[in-house]
C-alpha atoms as a PDB file:
ATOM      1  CA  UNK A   1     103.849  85.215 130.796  1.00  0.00           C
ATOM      2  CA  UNK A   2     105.177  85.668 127.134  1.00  0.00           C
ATOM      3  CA  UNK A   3     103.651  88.454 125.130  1.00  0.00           C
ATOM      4  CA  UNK A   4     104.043  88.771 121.100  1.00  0.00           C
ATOM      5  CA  UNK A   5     105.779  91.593 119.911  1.00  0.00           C
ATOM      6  CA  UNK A   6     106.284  93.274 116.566  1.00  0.00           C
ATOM      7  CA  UNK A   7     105.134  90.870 113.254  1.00  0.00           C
ATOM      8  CA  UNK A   8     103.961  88.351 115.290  1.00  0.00           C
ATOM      9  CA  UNK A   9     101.657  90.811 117.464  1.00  0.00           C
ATOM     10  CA  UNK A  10     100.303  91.961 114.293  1.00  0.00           C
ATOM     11  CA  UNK A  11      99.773  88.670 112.620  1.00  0.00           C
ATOM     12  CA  UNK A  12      97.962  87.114 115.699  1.00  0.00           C
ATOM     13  CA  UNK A  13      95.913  90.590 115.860  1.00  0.00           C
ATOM     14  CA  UNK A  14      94.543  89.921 112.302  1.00  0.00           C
ATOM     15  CA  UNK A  15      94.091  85.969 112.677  1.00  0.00           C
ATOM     16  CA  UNK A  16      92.045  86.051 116.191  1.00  0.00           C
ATOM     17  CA  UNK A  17      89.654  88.047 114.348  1.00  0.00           C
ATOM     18  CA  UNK A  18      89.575  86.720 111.223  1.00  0.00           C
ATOM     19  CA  UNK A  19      88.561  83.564 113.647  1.00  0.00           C
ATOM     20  CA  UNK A  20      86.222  84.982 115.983  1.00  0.00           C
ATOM     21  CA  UNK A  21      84.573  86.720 112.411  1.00  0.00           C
ATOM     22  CA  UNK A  22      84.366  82.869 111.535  1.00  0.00           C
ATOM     23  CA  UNK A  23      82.815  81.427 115.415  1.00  0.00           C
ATOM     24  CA  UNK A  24      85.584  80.014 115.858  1.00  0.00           C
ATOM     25  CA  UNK A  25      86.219  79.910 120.124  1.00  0.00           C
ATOM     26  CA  UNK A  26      89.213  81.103 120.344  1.00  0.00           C
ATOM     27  CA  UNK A  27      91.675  79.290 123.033  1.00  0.00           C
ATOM     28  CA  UNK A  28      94.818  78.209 123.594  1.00  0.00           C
ATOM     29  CA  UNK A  29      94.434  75.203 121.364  1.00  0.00           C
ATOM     30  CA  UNK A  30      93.318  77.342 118.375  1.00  0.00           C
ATOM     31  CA  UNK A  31      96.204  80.136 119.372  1.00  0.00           C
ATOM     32  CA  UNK A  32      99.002  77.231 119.481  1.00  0.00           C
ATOM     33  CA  UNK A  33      97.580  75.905 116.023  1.00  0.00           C
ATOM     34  CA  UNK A  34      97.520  78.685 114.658  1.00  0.00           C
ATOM     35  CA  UNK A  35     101.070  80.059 115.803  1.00  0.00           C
ATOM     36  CA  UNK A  36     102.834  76.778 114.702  1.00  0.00           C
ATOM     37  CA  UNK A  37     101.188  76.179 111.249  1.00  0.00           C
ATOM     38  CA  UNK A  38     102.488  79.990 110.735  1.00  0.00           C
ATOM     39  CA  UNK A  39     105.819  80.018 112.353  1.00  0.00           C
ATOM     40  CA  UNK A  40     106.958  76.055 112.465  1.00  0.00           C
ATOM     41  CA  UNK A  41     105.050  74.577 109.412  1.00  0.00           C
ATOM     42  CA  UNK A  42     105.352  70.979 108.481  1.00  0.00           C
ATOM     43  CA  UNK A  43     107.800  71.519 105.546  1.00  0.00           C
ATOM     44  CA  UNK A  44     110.444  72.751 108.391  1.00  0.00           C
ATOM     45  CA  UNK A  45     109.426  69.950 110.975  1.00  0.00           C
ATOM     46  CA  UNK A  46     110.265  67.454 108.285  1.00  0.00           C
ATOM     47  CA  UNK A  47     113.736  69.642 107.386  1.00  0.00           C
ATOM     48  CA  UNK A  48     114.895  68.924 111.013  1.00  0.00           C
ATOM     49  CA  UNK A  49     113.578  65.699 111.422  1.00  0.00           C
ATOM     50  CA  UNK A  50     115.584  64.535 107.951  1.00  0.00           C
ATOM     51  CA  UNK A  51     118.616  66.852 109.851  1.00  0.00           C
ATOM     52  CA  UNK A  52     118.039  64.867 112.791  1.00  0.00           C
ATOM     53  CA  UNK A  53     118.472  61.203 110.826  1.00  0.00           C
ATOM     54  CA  UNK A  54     121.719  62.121 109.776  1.00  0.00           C
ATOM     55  CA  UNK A  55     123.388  63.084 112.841  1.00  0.00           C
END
């Protein structure tokens, strides 16, 4: 089982309540979401996938 830890603890702290505050059901669909549009957004996908091309 992975646990978050220092920023990201704190950030996920703040956003699962911000979304519960909202009636939003929080699951593990909403938490992976969540954690990717913060941590992976689409401006980096598309930076690797260009990376990628030109290997």
């Amino acid at each position: 089982m992975y646990m978050l830890t220092g920023e990201a603890e704190y950030w996920w702290k703040g956003t699962s309540q911000m979304l519960i505050d909202c009636g939003v059901v929080v699951d593990w669909v909403c938490f992976k979401r969540a954690f990717l549009e913060k941590y992976f957004p689409e401006s980096v996908k598309h930076a690797r996938e260009a990376e990628f091309m030109r290997l």
